[in-house]
N, C-alpha and C. Protein backbone atom coordinates (compact mmCIF):
# COMPACT_ATOMS: atom_id res chain seq x y z
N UNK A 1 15.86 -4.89 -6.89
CA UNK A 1 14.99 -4.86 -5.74
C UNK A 1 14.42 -3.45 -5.52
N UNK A 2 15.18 -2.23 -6.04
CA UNK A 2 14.97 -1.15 -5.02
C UNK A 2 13.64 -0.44 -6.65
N UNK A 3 13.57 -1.19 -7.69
CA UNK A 3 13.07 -0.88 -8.29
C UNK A 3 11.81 -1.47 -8.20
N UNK A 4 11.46 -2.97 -7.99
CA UNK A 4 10.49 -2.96 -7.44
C UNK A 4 10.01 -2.26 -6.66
N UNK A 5 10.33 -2.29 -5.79
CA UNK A 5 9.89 -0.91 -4.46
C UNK A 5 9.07 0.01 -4.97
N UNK A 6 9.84 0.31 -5.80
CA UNK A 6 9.39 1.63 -6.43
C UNK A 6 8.24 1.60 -7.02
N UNK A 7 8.25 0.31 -7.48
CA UNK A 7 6.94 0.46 -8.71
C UNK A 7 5.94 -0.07 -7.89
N UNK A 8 6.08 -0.65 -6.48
CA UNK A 8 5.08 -1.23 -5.45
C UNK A 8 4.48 0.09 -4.76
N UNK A 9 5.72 1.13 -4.73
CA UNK A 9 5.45 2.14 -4.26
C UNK A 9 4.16 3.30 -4.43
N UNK A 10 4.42 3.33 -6.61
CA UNK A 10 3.80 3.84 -7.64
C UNK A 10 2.23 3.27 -7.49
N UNK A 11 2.21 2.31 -7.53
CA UNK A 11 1.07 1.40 -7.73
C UNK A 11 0.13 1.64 -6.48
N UNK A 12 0.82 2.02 -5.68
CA UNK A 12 -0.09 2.38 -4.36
C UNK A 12 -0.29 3.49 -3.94
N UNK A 13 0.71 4.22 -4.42
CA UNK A 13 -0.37 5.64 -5.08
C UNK A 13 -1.31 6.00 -5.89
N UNK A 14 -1.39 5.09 -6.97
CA UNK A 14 -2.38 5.31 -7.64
C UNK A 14 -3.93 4.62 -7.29
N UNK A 15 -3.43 3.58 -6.64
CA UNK A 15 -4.35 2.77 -6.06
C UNK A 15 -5.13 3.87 -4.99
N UNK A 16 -4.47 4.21 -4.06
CA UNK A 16 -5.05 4.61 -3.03
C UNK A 16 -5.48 6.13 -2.57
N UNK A 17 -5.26 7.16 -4.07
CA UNK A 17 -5.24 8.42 -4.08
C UNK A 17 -6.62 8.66 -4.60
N UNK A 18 -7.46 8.97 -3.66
CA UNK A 18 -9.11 9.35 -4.23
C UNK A 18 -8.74 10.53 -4.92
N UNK A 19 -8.43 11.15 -4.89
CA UNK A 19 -8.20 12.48 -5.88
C UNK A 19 -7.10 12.45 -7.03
N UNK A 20 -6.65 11.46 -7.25
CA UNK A 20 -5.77 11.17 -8.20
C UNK A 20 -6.46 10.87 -9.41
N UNK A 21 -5.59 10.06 -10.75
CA UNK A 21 -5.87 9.56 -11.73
C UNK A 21 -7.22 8.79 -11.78
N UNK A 22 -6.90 7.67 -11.29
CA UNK A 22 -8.11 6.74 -10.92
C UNK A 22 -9.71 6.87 -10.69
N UNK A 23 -9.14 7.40 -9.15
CA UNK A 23 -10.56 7.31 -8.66
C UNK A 23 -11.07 8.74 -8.92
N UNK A 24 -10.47 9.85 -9.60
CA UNK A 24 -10.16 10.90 -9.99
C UNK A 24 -11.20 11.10 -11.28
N UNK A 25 -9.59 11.88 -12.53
CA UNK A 25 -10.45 11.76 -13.75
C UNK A 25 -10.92 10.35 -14.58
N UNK A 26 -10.23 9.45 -14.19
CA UNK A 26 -10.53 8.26 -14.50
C UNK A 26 -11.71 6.86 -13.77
N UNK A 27 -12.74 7.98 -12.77
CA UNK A 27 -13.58 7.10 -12.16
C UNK A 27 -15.02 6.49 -12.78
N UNK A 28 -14.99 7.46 -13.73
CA UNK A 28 -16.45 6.84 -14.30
C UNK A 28 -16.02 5.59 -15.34
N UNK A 29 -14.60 6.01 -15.73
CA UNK A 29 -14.11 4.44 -16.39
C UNK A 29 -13.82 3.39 -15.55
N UNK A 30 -13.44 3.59 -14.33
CA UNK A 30 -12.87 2.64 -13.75
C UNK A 30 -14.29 1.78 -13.05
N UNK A 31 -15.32 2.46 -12.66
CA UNK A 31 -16.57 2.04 -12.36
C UNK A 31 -17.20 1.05 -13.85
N UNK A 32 -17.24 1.94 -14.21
CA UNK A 32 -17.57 1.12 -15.79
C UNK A 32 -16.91 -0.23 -16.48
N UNK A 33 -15.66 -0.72 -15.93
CA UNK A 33 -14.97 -1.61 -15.92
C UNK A 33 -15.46 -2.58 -14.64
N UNK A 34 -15.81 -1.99 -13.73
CA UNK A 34 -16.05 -3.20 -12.61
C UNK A 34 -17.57 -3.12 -12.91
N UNK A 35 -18.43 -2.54 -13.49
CA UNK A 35 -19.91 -3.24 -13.96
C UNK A 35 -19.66 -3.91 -15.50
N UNK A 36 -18.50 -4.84 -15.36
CA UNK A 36 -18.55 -5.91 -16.56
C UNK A 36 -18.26 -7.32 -16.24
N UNK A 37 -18.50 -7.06 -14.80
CA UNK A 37 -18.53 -8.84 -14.14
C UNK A 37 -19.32 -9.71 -14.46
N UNK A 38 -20.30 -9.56 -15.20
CA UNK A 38 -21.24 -10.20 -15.23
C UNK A 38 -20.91 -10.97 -16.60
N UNK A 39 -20.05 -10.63 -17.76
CA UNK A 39 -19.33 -10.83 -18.60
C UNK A 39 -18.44 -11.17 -18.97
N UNK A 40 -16.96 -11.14 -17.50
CA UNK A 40 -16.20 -11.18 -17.25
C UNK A 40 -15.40 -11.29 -16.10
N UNK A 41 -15.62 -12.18 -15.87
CA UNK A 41 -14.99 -13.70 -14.40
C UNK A 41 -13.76 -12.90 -13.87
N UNK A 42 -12.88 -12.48 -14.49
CA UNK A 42 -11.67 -12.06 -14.80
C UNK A 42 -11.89 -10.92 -13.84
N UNK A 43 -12.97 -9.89 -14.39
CA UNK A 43 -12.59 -8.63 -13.48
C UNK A 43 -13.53 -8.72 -11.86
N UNK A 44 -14.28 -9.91 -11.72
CA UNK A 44 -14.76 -10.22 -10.91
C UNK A 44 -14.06 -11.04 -9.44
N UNK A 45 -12.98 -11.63 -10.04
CA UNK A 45 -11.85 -12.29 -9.41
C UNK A 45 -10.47 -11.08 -8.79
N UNK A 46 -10.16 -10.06 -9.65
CA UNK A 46 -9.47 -9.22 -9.52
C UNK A 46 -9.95 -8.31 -8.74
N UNK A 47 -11.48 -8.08 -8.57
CA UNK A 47 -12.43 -7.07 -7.65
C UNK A 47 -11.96 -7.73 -6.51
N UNK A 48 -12.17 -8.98 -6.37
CA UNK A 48 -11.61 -9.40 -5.29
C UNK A 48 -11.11 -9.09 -4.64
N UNK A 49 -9.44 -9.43 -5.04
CA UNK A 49 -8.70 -8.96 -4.88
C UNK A 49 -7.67 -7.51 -4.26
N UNK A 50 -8.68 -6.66 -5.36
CA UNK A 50 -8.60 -5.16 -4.88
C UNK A 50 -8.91 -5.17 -3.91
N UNK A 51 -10.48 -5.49 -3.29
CA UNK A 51 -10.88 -5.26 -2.08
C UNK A 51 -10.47 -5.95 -0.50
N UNK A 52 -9.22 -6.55 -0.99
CA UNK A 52 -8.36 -7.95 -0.43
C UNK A 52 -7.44 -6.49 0.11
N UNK A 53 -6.76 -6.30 -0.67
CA UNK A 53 -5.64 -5.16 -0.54
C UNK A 53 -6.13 -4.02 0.48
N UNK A 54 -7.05 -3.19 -0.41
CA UNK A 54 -7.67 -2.05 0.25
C UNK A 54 -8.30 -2.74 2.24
N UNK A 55 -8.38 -3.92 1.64
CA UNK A 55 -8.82 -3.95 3.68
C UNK A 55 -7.43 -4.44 4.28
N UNK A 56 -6.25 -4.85 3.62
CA UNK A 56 -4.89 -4.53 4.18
C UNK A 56 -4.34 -3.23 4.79
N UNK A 57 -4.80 -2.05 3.82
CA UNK A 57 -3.84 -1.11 3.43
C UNK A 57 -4.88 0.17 4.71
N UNK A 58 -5.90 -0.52 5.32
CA UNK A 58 -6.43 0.31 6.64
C UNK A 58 -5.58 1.15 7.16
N UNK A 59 -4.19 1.05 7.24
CA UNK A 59 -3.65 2.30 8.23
C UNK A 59 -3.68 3.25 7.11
N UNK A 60 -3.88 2.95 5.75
CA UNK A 60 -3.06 3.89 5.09
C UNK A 60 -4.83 5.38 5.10
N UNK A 61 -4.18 6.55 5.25
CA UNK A 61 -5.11 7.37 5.01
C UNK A 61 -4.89 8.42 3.78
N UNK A 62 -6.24 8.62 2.97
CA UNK A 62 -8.12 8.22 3.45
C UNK A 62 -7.53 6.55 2.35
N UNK A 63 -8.44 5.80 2.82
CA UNK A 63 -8.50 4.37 2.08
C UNK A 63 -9.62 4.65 1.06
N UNK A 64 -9.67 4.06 -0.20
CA UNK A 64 -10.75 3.78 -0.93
C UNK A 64 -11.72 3.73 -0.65
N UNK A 65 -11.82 2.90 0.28
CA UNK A 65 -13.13 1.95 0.73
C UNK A 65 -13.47 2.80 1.91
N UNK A 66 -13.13 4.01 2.31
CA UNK A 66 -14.23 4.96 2.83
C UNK A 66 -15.02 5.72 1.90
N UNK A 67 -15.04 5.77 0.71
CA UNK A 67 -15.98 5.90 -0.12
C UNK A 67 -16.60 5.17 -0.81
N UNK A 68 -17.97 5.90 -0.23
CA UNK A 68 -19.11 4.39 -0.45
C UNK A 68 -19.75 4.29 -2.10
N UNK A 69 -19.51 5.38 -2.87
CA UNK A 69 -19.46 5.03 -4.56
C UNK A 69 -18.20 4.05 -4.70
N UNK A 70 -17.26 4.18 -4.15
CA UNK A 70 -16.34 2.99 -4.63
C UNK A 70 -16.09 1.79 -3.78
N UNK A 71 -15.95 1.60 -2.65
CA UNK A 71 -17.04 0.38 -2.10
C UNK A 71 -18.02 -0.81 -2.21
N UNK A 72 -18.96 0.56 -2.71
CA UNK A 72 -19.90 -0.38 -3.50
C UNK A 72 -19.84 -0.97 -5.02
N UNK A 73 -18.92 -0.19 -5.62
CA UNK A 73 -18.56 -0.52 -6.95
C UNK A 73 -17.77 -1.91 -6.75
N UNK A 74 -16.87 -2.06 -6.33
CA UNK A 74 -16.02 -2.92 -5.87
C UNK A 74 -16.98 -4.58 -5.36
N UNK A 75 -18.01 -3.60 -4.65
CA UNK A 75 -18.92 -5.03 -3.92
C UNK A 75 -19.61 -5.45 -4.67
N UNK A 76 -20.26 -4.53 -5.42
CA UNK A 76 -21.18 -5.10 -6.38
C UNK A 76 -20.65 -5.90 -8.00
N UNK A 77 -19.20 -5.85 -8.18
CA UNK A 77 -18.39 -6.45 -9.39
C UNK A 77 -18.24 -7.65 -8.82
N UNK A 78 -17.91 -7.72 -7.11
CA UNK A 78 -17.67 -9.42 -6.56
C UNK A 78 -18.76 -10.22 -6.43
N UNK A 79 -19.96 -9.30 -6.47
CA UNK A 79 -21.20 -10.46 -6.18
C UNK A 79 -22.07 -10.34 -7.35
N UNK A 80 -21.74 -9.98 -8.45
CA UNK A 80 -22.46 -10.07 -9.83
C UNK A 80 -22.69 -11.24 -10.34
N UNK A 81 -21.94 -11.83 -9.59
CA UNK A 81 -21.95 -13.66 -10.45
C UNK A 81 -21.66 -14.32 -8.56
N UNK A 82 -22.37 -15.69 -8.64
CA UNK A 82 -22.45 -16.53 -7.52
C UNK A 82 -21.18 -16.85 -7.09
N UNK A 83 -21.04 -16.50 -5.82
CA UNK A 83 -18.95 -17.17 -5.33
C UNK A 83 -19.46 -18.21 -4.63
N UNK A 84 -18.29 -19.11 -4.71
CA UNK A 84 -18.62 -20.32 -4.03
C UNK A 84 -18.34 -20.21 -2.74
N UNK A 85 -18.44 -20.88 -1.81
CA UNK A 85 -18.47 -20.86 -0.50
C UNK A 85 -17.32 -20.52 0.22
N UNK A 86 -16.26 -20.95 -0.01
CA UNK A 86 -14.95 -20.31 0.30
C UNK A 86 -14.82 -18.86 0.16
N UNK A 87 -15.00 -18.36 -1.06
CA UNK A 87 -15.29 -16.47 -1.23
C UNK A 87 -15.74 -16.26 -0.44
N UNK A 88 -17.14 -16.84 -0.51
CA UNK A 88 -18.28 -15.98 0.03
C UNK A 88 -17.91 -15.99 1.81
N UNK A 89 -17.23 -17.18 2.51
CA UNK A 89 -16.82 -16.83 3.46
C UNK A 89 -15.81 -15.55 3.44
N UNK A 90 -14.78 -15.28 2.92
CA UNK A 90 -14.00 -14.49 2.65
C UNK A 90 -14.28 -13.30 2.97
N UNK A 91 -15.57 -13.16 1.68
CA UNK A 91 -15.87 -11.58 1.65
C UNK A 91 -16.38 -11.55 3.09
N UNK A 92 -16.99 -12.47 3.61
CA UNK A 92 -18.02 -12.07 4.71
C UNK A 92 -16.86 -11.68 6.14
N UNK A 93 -15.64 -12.03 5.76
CA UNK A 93 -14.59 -11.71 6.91
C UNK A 93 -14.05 -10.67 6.48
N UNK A 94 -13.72 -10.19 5.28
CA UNK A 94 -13.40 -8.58 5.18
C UNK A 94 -14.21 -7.74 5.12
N UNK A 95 -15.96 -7.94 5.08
CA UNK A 95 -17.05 -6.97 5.39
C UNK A 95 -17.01 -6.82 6.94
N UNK A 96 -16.85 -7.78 7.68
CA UNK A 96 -16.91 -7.35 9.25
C UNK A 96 -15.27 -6.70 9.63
N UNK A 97 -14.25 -7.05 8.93
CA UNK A 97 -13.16 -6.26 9.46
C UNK A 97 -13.12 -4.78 8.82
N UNK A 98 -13.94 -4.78 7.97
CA UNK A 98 -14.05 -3.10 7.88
C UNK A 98 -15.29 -2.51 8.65
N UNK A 99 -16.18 -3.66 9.09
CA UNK A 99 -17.00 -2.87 9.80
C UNK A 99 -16.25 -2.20 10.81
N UNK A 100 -15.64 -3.10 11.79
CA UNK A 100 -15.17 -3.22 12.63
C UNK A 100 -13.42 -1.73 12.51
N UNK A 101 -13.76 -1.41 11.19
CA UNK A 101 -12.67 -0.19 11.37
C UNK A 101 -13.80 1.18 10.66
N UNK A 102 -14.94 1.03 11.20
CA UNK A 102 -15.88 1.85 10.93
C UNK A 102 -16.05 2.38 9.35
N UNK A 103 -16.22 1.14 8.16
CA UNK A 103 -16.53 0.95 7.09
C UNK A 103 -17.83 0.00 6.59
N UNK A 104 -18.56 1.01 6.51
CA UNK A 104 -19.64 0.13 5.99
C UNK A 104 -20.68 -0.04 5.12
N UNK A 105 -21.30 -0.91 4.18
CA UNK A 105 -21.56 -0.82 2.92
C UNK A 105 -22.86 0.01 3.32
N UNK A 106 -23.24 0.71 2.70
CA UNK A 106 -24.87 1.43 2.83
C UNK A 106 -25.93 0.85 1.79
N UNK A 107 -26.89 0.10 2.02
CA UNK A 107 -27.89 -0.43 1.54
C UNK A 107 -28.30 0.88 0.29
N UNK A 108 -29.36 0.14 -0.24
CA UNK A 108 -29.90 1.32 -1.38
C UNK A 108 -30.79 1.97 -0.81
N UNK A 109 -31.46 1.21 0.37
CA UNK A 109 -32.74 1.71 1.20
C UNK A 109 -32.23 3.02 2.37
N UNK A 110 -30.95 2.35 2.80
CA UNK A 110 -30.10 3.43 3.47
C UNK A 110 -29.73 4.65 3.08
N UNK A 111 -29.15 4.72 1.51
CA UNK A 111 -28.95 5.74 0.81
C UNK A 111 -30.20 6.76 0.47
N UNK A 112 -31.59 6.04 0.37
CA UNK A 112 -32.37 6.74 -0.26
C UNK A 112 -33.15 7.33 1.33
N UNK A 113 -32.96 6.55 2.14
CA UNK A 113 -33.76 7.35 3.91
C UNK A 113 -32.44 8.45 3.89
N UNK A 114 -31.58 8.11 3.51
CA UNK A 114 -30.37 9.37 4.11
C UNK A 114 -30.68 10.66 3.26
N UNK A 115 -31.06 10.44 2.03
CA UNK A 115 -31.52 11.19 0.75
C UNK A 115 -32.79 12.04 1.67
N UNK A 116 -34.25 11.29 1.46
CA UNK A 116 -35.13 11.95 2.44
C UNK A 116 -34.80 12.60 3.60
N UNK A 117 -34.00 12.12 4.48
CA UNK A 117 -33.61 12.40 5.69
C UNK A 117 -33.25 13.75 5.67
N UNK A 118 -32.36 13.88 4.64
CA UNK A 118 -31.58 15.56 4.53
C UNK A 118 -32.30 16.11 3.56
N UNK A 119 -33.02 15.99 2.99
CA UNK A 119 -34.37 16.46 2.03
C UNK A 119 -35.06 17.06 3.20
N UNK A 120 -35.80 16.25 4.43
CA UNK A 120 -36.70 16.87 5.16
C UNK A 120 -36.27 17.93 6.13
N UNK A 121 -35.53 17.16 6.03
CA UNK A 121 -34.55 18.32 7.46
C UNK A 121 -34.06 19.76 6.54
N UNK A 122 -33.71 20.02 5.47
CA UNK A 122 -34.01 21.54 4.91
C UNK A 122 -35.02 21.87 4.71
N UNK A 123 -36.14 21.14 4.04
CA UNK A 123 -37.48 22.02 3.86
C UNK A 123 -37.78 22.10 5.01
N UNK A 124 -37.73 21.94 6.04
CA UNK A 124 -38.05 22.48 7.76
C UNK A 124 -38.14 23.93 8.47
């Protein structure tokens, strides 16, 4: 038992350490693995998943999913391929419970006014 623990323990460090291994030196692979949903059901089901956990693991601080490169990596591996209606309810209840803990996905249109936004505001 106390070894499980341990390795539940391990696993959620690595999971949840933005400056660690992972999301770390290992992020442009780990991104690169979740843009293969479209190929692979498998890591599209497991994105899931992840993002199942990470909106559990809210008390824990900083969470993943306040970073919006990995966020969106995550969102965009679950909706690469059509979920059926059950998911798609799903996701749509862990997108509002992270809204609702001040997490939220940023559009591309959002990213690129935020881009201009702080573009204009220095040449000023």
């Amino acid at each position: 038992m106390r070894a499980r623990q341990e390795g539940i323990y391990n696993i959620k460090c690595i999971l949840l350490d933005l400056k660690g291994c992972l999301w770390g030196k290992l992020r442009k692979e780990a991104f690169a693995m979740l843009s293969t949903t479209k190929e692979n059901s498998t890591i599209q089901q497991n994105s899931f998943y992840l993002l199942e956990w990470f909106a559990d693991e809210l008390g824990e601080a900083p969470n993943p999913l306040s970073d919006q490169q990995i966020l969106g990596a995550i969102y965009n591996a679950i909706t690469a391929q059509p979920l059926n209606i059950r998911a798609s309810g799903s996701l749509d209840k862990i997108m509002k419970n992270l809204a609702e803990h001040g997490i939220t996905l940023q559009t591309e249109n959002e990213r690129i006014a935020g881009v201009t936004l702080a573009c204009s505001t220095v040449s000023s």
